[in-house]
Protein backbone atom coordinates (compact mmCIF):
# COMPACT_ATOMS: atom_id res chain seq x y z
CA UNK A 1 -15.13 -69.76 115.31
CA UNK A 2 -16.83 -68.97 112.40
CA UNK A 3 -15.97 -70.54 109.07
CA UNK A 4 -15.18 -68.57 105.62
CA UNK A 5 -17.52 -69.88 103.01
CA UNK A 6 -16.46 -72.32 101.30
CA UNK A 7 -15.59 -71.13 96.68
CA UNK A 8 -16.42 -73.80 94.48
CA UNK A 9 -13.28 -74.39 92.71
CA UNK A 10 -13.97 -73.15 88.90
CA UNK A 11 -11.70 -75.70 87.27
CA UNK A 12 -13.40 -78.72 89.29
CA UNK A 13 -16.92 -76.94 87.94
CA UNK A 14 -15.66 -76.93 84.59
CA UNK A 15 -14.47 -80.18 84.58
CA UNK A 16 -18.14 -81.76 85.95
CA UNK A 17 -19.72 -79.62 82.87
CA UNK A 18 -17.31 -81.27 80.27
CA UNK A 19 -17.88 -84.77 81.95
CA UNK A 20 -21.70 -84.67 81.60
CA UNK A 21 -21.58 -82.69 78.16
CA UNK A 22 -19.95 -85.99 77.22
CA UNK A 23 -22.53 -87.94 79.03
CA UNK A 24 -25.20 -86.26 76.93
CA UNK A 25 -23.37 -86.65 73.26
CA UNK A 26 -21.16 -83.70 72.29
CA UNK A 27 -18.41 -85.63 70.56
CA UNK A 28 -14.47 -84.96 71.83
CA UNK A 29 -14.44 -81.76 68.75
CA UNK A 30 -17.38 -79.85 70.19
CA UNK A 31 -15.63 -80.47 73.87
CA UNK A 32 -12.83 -78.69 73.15
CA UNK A 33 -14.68 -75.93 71.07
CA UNK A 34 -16.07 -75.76 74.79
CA UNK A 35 -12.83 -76.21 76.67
CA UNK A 36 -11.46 -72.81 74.89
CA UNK A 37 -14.96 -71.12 75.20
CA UNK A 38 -14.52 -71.64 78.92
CA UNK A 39 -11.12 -70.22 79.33
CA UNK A 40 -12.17 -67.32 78.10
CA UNK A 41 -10.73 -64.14 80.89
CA UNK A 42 -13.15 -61.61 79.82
CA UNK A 43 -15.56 -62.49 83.22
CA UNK A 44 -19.14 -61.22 81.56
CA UNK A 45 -17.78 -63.80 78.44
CA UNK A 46 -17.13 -66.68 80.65
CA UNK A 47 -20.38 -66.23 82.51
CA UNK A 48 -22.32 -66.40 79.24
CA UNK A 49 -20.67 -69.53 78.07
CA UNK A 50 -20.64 -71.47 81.66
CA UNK A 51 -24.93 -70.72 81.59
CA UNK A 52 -25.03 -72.23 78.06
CA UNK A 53 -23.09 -75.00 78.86
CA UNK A 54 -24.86 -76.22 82.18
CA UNK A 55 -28.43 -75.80 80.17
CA UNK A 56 -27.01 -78.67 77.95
CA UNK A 57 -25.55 -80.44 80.59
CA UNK A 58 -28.15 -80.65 82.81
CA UNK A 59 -31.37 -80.95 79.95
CA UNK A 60 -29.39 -82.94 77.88
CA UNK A 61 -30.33 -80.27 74.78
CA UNK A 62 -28.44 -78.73 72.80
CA UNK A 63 -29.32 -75.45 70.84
CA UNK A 64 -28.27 -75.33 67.65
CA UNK A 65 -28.01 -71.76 65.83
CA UNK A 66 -27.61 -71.71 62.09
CA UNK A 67 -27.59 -68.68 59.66
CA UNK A 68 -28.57 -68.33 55.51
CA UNK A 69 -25.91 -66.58 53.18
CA UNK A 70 -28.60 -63.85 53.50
CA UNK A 71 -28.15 -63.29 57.12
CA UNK A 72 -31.25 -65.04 58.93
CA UNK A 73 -30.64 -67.21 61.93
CA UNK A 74 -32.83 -69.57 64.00
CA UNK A 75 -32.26 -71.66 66.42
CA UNK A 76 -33.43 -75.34 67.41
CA UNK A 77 -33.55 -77.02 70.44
CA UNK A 78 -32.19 -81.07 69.79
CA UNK A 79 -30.55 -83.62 71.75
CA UNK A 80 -27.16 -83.90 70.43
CA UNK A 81 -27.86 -87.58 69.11
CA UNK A 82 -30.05 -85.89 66.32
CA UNK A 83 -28.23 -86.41 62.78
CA UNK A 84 -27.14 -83.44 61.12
CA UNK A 85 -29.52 -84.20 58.48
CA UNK A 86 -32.45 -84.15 61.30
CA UNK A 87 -31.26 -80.80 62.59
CA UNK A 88 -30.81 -79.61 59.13
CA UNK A 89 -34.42 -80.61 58.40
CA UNK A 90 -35.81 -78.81 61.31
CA UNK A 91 -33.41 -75.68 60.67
CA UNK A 92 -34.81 -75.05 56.99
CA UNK A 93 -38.26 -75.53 58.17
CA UNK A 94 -38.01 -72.64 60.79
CA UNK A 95 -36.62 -70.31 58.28
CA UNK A 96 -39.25 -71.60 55.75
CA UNK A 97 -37.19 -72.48 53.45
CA UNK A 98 -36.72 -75.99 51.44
CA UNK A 99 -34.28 -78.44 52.44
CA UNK A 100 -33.28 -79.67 49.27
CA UNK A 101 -29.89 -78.94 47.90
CA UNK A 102 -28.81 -77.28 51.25
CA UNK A 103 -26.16 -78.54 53.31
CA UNK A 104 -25.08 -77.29 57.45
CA UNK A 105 -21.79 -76.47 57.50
CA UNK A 106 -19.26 -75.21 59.97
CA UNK A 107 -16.41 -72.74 59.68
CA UNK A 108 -14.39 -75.40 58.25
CA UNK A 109 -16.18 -77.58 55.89
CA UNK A 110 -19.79 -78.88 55.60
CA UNK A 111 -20.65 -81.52 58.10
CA UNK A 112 -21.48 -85.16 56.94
CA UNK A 113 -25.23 -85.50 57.09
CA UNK A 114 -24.86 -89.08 58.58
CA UNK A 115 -23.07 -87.81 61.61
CA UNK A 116 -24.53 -86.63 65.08
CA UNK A 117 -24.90 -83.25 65.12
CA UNK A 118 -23.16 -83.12 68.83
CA UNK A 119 -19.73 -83.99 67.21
CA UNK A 120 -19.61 -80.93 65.74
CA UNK A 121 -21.62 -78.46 67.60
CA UNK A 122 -21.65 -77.22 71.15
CA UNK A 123 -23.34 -74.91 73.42
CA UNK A 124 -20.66 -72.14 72.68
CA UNK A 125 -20.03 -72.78 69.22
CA UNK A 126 -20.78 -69.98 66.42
CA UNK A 127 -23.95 -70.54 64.54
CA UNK A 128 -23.11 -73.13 61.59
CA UNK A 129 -24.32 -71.93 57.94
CA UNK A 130 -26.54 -73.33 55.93
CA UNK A 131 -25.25 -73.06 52.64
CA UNK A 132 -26.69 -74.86 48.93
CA UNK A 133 -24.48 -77.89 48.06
CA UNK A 134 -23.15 -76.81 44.97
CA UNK A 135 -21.78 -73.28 46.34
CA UNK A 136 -19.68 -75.51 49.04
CA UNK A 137 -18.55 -77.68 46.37
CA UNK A 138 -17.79 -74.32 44.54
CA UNK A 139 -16.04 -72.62 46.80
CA UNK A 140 -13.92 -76.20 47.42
CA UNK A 141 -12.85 -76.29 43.44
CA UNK A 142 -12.62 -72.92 43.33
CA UNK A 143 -9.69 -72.86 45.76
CA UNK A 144 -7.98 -76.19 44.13
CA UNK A 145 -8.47 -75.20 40.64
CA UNK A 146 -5.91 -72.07 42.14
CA UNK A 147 -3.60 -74.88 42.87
CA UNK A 148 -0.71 -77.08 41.07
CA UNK A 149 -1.87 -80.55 40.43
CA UNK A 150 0.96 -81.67 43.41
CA UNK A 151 -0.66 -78.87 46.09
CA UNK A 152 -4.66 -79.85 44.94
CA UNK A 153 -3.67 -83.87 45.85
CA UNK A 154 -1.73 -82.75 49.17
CA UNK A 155 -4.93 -80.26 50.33
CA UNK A 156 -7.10 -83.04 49.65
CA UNK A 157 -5.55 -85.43 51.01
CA UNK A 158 -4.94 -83.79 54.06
CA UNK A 159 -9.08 -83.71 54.44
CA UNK A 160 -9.67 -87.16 53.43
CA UNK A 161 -6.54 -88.28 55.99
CA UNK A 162 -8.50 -87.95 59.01
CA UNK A 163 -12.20 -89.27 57.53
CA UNK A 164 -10.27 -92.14 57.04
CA UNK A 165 -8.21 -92.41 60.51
CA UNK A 166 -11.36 -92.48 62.22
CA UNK A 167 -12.99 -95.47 60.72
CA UNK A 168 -9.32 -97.14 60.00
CA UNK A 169 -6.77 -95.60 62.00
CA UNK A 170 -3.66 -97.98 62.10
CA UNK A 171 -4.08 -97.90 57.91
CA UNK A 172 -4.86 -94.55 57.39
CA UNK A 173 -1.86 -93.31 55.74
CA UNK A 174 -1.73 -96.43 53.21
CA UNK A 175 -5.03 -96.08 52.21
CA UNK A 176 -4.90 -92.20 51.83
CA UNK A 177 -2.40 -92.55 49.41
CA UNK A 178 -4.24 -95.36 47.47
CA UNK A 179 -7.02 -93.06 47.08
CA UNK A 180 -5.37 -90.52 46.46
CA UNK A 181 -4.63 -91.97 42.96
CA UNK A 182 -8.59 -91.68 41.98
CA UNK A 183 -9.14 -88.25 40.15
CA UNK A 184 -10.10 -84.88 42.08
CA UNK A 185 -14.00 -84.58 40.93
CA UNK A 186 -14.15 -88.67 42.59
CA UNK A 187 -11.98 -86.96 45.44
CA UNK A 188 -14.44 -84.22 46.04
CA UNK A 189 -17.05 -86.71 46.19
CA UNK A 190 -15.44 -88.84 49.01
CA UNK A 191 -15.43 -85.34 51.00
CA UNK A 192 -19.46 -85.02 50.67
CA UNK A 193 -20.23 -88.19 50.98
CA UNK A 194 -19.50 -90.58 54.16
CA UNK A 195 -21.00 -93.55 52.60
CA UNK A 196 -18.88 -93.35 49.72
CA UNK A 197 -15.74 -92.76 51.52
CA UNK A 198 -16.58 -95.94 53.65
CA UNK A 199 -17.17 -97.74 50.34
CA UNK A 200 -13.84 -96.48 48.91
CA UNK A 201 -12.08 -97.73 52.27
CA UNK A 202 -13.51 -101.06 52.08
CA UNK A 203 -12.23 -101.35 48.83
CA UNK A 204 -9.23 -100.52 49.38
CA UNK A 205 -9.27 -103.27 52.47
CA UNK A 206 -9.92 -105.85 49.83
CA UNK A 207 -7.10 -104.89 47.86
CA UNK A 208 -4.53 -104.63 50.91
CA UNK A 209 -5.98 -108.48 52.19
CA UNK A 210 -5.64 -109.40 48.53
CA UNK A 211 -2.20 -108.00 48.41
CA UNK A 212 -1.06 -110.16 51.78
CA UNK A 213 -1.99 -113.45 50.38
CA UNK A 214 -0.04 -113.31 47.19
């Protein structure tokens, strides 16, 4: 008797994709930027994403798309271990433009230039924006200044909340509200800057430990 053919099961497929997109670098953001990508029911959507995703899964390369205010895109090919500032570098050379005073930036905020650029981006992710630092830092005190003094501390604190969680989880909270207390220009910096911010925690680590052995 003849056998039917045997259907790869979509959600096992999906689930070997995610496992070696992890293998590879994307961080656990840019895997579920993926995992909603892939449930997408429109079938010619869903085929588009599933061939982007098993290029980077099986090359190990990630293409990263990035657009000017102006409207030109380009696109690099890097591994998702490249920094953001790496990708950003190679990004501002395609378009021929210089790469100081810009910054990458996602929907949400601009990205930390430290970081790996596979935290944040993934094979179905919208192009990120390169935008010049002082027009994100603009736009980020323009929508504060709207704001009392009580809302502008609770907005930024509810960016710097997870920055912190991820480098000091089980204190987060405590030292969120410690910094909190700094003024909002020193806040905003703490948002561009991951060295500071990891400066500011260790500080306030010293002050805590100091605290316990009074």
């Amino acid at each position: 008797m003849a056998h039917e053919p045997h259907e790869a099961d979509p959600t096992s497929l999906k689930g070997m994709l995610l496992e070696h997109l992890a293998s590879v670098g994307l961080g656990q953001q840019a895997l579920e930027e993926v995992t909603r990508a892939l449930q997408a029911s429109e079938e010619s959507a869903l085929t588009s994403n599933l061939t982007r995703v098993y290029k980077c899964a099986m090359e190990g390369q990630l293409c990263v798309r990035a657009s000017l205010l102006s409207g030109r895109e380009c696109s690099v090919l890097v591994s998702p271990w490249t920094t953001v500032a790496q990708a950003q570098a190679l990004l501002t050379s395609e378009l021929g433009v210089s790469n100081e005073g810009y910054r990458l930036a996602s929907a949400k905020q601009a990205l930390y230039e430290e970081d790996f650029i596979g935290m944040h981006f993934s094979p179905t992710s919208p192009p990120l924006s390169l935008v010049r630092e002082e027009e994100t830092l603009a736009a980020l005190e323009a929508r504060l200044a709207r704001c009392s003094p009580t809302v502008r501390k609770q907005v930024i604190g509810e960016m710097l909340y997870p920055k912190i969680a991820e480098v000091q989880p089980k204190l987060a909270g405590k030292i969120t509200g410690m910094v909190l207390e700094m003024t909002d220009s020193e806040l905003i910096v703490l948002l561009r800057s991951h060295q500071r911010l990891l400066s500011t925690v260790d500080e306030a680590l010293r002050v805590l430990h100091a605290a316990r052995l009074d």
